[in-house]
N, C-alpha and C. Protein backbone atom coordinates (compact mmCIF):
# COMPACT_ATOMS: atom_id res chain seq x y z
N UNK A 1 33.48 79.31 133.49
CA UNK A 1 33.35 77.90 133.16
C UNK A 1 32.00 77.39 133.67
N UNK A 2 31.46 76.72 133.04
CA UNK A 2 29.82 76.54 133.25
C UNK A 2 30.13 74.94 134.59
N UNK A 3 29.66 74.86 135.03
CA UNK A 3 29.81 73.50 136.35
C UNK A 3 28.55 72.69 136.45
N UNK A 4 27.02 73.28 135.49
CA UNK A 4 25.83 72.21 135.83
C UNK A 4 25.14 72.31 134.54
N UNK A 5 24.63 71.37 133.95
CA UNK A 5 23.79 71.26 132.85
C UNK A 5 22.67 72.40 132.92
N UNK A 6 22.27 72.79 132.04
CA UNK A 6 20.87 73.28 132.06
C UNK A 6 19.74 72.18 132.34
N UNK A 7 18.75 72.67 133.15
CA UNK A 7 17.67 71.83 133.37
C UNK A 7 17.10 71.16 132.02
N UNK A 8 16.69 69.99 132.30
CA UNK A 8 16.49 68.65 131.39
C UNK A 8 17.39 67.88 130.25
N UNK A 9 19.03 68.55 130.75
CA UNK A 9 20.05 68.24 129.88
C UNK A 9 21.24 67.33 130.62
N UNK A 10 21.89 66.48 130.12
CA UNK A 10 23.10 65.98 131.08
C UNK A 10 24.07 66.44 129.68
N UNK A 11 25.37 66.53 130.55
CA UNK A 11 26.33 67.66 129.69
C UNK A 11 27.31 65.83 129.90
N UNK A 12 27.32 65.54 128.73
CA UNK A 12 28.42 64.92 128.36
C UNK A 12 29.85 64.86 128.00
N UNK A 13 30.00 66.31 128.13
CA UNK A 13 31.55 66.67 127.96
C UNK A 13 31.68 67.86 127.98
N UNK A 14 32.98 68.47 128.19
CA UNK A 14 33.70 69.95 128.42
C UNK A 14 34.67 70.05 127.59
N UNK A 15 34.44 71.60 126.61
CA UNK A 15 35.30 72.15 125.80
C UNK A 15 36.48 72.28 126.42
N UNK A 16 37.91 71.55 126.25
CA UNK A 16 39.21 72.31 127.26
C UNK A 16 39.63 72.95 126.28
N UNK A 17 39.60 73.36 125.36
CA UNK A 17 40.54 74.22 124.87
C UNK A 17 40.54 74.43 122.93
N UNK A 18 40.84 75.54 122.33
CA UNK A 18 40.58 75.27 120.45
C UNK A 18 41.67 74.10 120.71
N UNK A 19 41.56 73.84 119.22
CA UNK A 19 42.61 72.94 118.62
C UNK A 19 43.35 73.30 116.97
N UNK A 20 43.89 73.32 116.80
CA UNK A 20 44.40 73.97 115.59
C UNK A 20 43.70 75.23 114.89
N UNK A 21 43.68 75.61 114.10
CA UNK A 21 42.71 76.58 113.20
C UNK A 21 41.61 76.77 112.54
N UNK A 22 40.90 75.47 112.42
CA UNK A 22 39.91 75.17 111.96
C UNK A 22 38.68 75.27 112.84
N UNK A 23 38.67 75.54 113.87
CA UNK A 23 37.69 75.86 114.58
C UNK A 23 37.13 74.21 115.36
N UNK A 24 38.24 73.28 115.22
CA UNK A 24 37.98 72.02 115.96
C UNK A 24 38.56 71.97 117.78
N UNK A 25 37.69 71.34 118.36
CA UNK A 25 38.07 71.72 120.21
C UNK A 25 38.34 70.26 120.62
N UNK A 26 39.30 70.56 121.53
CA UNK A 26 39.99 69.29 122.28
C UNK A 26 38.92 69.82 123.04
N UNK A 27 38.26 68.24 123.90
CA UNK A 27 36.96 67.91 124.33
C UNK A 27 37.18 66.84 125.64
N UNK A 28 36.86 67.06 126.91
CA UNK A 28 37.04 66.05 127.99
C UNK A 28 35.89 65.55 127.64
N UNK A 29 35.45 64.20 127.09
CA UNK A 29 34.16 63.18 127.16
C UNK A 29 33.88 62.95 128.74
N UNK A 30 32.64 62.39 129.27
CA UNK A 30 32.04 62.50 130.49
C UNK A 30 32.02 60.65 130.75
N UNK A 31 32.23 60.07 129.79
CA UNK A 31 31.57 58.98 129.51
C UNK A 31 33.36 58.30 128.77
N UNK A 32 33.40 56.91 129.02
CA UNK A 32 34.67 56.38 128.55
C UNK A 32 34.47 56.14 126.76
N UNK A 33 33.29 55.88 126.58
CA UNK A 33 33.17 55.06 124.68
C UNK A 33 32.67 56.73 123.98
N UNK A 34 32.55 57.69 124.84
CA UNK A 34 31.99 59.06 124.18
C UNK A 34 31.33 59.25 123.18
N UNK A 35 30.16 58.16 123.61
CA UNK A 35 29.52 58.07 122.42
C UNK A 35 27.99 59.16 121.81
N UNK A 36 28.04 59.96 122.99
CA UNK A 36 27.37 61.00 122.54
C UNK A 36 27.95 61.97 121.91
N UNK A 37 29.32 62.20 121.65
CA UNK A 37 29.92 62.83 120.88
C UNK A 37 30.68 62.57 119.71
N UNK A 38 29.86 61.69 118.80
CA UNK A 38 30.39 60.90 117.79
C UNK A 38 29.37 61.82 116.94
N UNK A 39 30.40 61.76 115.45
CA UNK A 39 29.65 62.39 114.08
C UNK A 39 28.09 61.81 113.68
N UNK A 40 27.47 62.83 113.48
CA UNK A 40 26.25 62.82 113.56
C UNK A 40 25.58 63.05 114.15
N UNK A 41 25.64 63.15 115.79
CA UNK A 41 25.28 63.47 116.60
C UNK A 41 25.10 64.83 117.23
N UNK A 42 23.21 65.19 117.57
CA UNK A 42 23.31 66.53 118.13
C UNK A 42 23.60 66.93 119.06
N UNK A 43 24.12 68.01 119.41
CA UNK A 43 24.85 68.01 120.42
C UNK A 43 24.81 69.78 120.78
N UNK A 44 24.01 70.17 122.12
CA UNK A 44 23.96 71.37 122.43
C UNK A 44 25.14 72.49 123.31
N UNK A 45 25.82 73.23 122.23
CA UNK A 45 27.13 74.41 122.66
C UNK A 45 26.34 75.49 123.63
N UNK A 46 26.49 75.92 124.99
CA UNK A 46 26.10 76.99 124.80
C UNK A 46 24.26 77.41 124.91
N UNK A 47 23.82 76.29 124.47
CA UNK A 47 22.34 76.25 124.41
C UNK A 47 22.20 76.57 122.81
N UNK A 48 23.19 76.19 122.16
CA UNK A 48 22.77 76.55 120.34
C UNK A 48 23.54 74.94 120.14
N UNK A 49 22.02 74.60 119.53
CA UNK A 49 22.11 73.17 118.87
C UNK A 49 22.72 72.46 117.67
N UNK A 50 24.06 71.72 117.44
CA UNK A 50 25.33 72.03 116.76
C UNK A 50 25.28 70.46 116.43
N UNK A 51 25.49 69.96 115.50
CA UNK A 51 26.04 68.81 114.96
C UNK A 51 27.26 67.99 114.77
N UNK A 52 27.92 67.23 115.27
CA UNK A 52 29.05 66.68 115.49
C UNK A 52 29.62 66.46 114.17
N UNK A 53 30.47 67.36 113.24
CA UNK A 53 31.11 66.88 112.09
C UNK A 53 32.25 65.80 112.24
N UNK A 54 32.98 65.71 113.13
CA UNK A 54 34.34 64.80 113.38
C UNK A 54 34.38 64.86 114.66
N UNK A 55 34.88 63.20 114.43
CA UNK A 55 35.52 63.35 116.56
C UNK A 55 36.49 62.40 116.03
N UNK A 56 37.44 62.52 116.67
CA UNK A 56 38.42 61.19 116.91
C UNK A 56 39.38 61.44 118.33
N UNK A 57 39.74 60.31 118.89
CA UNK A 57 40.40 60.01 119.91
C UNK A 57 41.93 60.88 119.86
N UNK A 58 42.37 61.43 120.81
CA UNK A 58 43.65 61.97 120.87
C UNK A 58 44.51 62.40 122.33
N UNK A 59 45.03 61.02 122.56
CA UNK A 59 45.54 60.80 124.01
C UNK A 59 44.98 61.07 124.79
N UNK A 60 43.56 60.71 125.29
CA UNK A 60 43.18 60.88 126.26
C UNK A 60 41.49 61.75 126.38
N UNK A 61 41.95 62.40 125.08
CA UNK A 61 40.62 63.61 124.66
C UNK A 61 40.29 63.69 123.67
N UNK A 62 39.14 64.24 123.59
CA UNK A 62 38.54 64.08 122.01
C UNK A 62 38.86 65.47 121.37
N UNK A 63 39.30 64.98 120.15
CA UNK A 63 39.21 66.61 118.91
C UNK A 63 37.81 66.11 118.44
N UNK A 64 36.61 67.41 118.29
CA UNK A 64 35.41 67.42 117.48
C UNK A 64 35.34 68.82 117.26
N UNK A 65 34.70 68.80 115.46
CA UNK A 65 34.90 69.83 115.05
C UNK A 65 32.96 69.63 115.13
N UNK A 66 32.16 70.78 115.34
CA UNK A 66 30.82 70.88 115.56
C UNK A 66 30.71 71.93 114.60
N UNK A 67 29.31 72.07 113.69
CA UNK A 67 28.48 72.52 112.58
C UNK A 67 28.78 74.13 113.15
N UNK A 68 28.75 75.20 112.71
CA UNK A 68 28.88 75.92 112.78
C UNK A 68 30.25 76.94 113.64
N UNK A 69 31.05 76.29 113.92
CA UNK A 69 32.27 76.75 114.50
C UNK A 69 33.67 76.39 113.50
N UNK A 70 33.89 77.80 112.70
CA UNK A 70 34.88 77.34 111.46
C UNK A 70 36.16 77.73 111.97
N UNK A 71 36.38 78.69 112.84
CA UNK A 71 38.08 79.25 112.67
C UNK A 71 37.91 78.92 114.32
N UNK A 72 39.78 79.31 114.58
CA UNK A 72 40.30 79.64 116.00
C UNK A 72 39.12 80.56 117.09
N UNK A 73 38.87 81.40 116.66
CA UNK A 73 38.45 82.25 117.42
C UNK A 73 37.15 81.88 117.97
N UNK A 74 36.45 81.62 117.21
CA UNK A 74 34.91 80.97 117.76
C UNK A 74 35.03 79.39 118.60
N UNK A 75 36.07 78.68 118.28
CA UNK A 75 36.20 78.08 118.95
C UNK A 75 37.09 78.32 120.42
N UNK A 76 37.44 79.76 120.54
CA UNK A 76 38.35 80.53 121.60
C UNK A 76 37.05 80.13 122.55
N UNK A 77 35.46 80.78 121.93
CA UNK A 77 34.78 81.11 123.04
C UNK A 77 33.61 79.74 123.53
N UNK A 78 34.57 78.56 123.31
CA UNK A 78 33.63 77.32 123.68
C UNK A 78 34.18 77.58 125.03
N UNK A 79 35.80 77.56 125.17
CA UNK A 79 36.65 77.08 126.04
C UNK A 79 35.76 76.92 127.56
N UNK A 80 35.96 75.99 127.92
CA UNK A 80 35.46 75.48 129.30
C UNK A 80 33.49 75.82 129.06
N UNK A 81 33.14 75.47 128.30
CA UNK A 81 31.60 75.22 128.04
C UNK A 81 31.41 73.80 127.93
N UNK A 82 30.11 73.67 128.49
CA UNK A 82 29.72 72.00 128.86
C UNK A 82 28.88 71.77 127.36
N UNK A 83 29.35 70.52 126.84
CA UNK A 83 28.64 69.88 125.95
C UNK A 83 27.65 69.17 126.16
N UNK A 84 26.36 69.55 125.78
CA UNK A 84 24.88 69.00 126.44
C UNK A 84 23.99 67.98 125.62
N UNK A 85 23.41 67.05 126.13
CA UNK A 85 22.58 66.86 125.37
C UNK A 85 21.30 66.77 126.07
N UNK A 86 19.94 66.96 125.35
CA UNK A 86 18.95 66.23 126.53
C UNK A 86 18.61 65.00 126.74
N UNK A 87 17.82 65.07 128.19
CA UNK A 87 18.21 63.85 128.74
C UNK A 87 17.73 63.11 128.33
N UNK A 88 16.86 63.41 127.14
CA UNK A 88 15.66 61.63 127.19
C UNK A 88 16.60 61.10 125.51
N UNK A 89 17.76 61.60 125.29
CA UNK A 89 18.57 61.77 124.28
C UNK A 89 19.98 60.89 124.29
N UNK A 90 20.49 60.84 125.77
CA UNK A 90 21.75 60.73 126.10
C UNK A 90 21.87 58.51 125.87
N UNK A 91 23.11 58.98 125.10
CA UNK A 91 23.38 57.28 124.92
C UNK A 91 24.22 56.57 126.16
N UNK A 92 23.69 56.27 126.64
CA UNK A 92 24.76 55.28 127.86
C UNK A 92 25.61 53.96 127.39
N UNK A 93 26.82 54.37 128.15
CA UNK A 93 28.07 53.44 127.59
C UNK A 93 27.18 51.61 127.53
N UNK A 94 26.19 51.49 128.87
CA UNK A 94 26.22 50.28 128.98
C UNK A 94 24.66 50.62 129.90
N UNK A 95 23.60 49.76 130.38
CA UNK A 95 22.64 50.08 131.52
C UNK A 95 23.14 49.97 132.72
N UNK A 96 23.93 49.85 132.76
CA UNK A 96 24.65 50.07 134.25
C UNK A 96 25.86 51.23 134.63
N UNK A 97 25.52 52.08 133.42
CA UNK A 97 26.47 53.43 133.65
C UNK A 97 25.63 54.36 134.00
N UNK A 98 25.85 55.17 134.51
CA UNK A 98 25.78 56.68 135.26
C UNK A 98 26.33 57.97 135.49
N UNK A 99 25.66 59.04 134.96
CA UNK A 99 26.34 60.10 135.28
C UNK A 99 26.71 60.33 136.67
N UNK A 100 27.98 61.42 136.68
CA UNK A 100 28.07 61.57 138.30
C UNK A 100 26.66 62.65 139.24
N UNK A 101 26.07 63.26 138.50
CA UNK A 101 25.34 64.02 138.63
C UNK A 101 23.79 63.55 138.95
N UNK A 102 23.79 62.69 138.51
CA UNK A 102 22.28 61.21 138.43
C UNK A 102 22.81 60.78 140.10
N UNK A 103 23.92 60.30 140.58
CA UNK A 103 24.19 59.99 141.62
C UNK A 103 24.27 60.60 142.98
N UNK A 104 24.87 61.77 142.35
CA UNK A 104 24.86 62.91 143.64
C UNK A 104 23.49 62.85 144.49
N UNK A 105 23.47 62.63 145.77
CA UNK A 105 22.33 63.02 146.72
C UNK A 105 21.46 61.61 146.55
N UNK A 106 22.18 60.23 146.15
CA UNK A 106 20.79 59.56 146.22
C UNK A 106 21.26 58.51 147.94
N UNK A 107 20.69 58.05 148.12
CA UNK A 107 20.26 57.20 149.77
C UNK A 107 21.27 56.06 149.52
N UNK A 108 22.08 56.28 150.64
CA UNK A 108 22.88 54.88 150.21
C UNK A 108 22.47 54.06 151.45
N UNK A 109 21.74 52.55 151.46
CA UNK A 109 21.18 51.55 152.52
C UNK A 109 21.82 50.58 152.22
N UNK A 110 22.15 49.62 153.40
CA UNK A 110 22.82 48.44 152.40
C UNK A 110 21.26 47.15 152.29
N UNK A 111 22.07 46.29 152.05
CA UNK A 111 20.56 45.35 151.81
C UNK A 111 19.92 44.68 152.96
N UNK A 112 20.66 45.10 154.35
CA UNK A 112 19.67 44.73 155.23
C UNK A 112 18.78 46.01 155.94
N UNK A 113 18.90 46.86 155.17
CA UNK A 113 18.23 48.58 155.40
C UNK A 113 18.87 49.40 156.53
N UNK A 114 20.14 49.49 156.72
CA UNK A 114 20.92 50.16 157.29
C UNK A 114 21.14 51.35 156.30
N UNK A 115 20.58 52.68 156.59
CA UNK A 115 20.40 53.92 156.15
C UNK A 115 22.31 54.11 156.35
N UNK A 116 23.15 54.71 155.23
CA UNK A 116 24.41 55.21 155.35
C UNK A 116 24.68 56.55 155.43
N UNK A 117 23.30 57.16 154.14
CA UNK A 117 23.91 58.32 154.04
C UNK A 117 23.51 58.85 152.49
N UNK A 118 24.47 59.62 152.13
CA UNK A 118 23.69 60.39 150.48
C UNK A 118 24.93 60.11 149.80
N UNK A 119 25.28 59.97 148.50
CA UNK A 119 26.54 60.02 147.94
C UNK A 119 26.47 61.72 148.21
N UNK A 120 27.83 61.99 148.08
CA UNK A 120 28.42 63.60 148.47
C UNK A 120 29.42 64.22 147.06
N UNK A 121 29.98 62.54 146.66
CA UNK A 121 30.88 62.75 145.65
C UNK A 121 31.54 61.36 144.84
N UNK A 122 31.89 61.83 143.94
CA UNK A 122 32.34 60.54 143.11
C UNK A 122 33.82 60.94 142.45
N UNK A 123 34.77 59.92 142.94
CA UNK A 123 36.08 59.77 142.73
C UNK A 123 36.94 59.03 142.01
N UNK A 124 37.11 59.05 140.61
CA UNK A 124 37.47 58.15 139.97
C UNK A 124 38.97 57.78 140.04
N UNK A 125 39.66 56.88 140.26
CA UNK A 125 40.50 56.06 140.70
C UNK A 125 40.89 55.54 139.93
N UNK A 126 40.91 55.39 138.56
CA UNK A 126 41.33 54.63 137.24
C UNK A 126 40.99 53.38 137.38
N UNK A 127 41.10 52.52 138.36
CA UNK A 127 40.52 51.20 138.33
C UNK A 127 39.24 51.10 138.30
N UNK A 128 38.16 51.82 139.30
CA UNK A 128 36.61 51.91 139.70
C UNK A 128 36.90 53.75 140.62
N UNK A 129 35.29 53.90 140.18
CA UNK A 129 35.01 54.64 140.92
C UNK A 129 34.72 54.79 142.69
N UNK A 130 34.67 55.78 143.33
CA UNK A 130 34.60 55.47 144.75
C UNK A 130 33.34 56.28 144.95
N UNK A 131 32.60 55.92 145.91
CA UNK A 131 31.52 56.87 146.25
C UNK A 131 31.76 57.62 147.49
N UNK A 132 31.69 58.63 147.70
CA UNK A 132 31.79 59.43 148.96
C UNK A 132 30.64 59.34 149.23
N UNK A 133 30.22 58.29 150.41
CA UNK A 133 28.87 58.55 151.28
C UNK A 133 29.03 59.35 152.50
N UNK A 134 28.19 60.68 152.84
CA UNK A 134 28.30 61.02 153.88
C UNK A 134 26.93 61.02 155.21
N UNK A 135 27.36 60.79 156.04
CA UNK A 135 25.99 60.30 156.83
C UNK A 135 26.46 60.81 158.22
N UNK A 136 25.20 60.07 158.95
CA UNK A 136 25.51 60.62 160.45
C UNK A 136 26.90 60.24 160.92
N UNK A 137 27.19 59.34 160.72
CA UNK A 137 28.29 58.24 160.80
C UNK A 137 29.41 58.68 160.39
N UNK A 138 29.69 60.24 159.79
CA UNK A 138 31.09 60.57 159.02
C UNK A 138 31.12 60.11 157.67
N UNK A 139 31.89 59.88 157.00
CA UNK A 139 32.10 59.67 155.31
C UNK A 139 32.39 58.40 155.38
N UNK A 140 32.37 57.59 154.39
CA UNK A 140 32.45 56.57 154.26
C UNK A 140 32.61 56.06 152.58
N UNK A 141 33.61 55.26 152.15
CA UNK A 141 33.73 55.27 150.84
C UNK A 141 33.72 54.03 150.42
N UNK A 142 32.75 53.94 149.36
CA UNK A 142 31.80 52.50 148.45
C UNK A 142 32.74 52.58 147.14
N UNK A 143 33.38 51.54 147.22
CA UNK A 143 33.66 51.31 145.86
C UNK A 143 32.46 50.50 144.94
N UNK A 144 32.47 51.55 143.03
CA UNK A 144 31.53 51.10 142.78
C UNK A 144 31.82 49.85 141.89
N UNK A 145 31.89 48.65 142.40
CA UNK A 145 32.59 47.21 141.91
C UNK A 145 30.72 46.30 142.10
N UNK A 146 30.84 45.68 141.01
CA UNK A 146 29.53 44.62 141.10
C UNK A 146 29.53 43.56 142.39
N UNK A 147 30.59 43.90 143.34
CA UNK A 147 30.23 42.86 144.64
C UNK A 147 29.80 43.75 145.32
N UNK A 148 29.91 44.86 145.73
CA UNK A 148 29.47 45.77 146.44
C UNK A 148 27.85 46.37 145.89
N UNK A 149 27.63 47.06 144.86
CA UNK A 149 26.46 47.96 144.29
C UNK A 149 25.38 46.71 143.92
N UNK A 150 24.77 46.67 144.73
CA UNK A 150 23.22 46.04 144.45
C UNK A 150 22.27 46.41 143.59
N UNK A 151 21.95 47.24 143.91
CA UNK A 151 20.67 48.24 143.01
C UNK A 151 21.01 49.52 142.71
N UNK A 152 21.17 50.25 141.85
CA UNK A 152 20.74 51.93 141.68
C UNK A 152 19.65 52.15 140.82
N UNK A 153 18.65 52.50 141.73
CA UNK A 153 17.21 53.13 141.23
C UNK A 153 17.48 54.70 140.99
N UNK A 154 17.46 55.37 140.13
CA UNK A 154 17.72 56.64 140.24
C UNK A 154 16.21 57.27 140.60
N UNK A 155 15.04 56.59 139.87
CA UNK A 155 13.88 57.05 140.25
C UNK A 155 13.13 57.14 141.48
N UNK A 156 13.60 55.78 142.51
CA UNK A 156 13.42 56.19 143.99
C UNK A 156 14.36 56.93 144.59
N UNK A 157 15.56 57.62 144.02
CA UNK A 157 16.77 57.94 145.19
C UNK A 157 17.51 57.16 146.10
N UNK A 158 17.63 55.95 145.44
CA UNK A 158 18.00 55.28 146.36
C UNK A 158 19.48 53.99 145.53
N UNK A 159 20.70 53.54 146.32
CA UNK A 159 21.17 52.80 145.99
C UNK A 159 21.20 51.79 147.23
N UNK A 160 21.30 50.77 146.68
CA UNK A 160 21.40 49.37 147.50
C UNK A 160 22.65 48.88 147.29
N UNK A 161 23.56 48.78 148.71
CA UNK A 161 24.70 48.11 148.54
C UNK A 161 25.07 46.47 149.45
N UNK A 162 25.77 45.84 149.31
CA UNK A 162 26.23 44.82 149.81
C UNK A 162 27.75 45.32 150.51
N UNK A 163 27.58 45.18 151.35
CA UNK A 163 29.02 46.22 152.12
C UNK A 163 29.85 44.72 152.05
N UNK A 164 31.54 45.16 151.90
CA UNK A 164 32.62 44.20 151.99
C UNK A 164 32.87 44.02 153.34
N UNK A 165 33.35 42.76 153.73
CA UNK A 165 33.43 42.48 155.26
C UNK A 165 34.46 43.95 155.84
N UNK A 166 34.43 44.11 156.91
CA UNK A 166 34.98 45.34 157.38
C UNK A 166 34.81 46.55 156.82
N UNK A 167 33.58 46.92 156.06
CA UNK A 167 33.60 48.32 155.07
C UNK A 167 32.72 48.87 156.02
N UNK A 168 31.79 48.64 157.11
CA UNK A 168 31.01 49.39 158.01
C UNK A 168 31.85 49.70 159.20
N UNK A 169 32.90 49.09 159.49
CA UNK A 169 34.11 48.99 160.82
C UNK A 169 33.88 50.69 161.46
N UNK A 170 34.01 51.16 161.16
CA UNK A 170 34.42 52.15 161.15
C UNK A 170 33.18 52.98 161.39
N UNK A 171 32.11 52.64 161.08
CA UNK A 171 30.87 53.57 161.57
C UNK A 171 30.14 53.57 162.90
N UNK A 172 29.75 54.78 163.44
CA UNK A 172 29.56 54.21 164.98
C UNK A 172 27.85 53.57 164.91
């Protein structure tokens, strides 16, 4: 199972599994509106550059059938392959979305420049995401809600937060 984009690509989704006979794959999207994986759209299998013939929604996951994958079997050998696109390519749900991978390792300070730590990990929670900051201080977890997240610069490495009363308690 592939776990990191190829360099200059963000992988927008993972093959889980064929889907009927036609060579169409139930698809985990990376992104909630999955809109890099909508018809028409190019979209790299594998590192072989494939065209989105159909997508539609199906409890939870996407069925897309992609240009060159006709029967069961070829779609046997997507299974657990990351769907890529490159990066200067990728459609974002909104300017304030983010891959989890864009986030990993950037500086978390809050806005009076209290250094926290690096995100370590990102935990989605169905309501908001959580950030695992880890620092000198032990772990510490940022929910990512617009009262809290100030800034994310991805180009300095750095996020700016507004901590909730009692969200530093705990750090020495």
């Amino acid at each position: 199972m592939d776990t990191e984009p190829r360099e200059g690509f963000t992988a927008v989704g993972r093959v889980l599994r064929p889907h009927a006979l036609r060579g169409e794959l139930r698809v985990e999207a990376f992104s909630q509106t999955a809109r890099n994986i909508q018809r028409g759209r190019p979209i790299y299998l594998d590192g072989v550059r494939r065209i989105v013939q159909e997508a539609r929604n199906d409890r939870g996951a996407w069925i897309v059938r992609l240009g060159g994958i006709t029967d069961r079997t070829a779609a046997e050998h997507a299974r657990g392959k990351l769907l890529e696109v490159p990066d200067a390519e990728v459609i974002r749900d909104d300017d304030e979305s983010y891959f989890v991978h864009e986030l990993i390792g950037l500086r978390v300070v809050t806005n009076t420049g209290q250094e926290l730590g690096t995100i370590g990990d990102v935990i989605s929670t169905g309501a908001n995401d959580v950030w695992v900051v880890r620092g000198s201080n032990g772990e510490l977890m940022v929910p990512a809600i617009a009262d809290v997240i100030e800034r994310v610069d991805t180009a300095a490495g750095v996020v700016i937060i507004t901590p909730l009363v009692g969200m530093l308690d705990n750090s020495k």
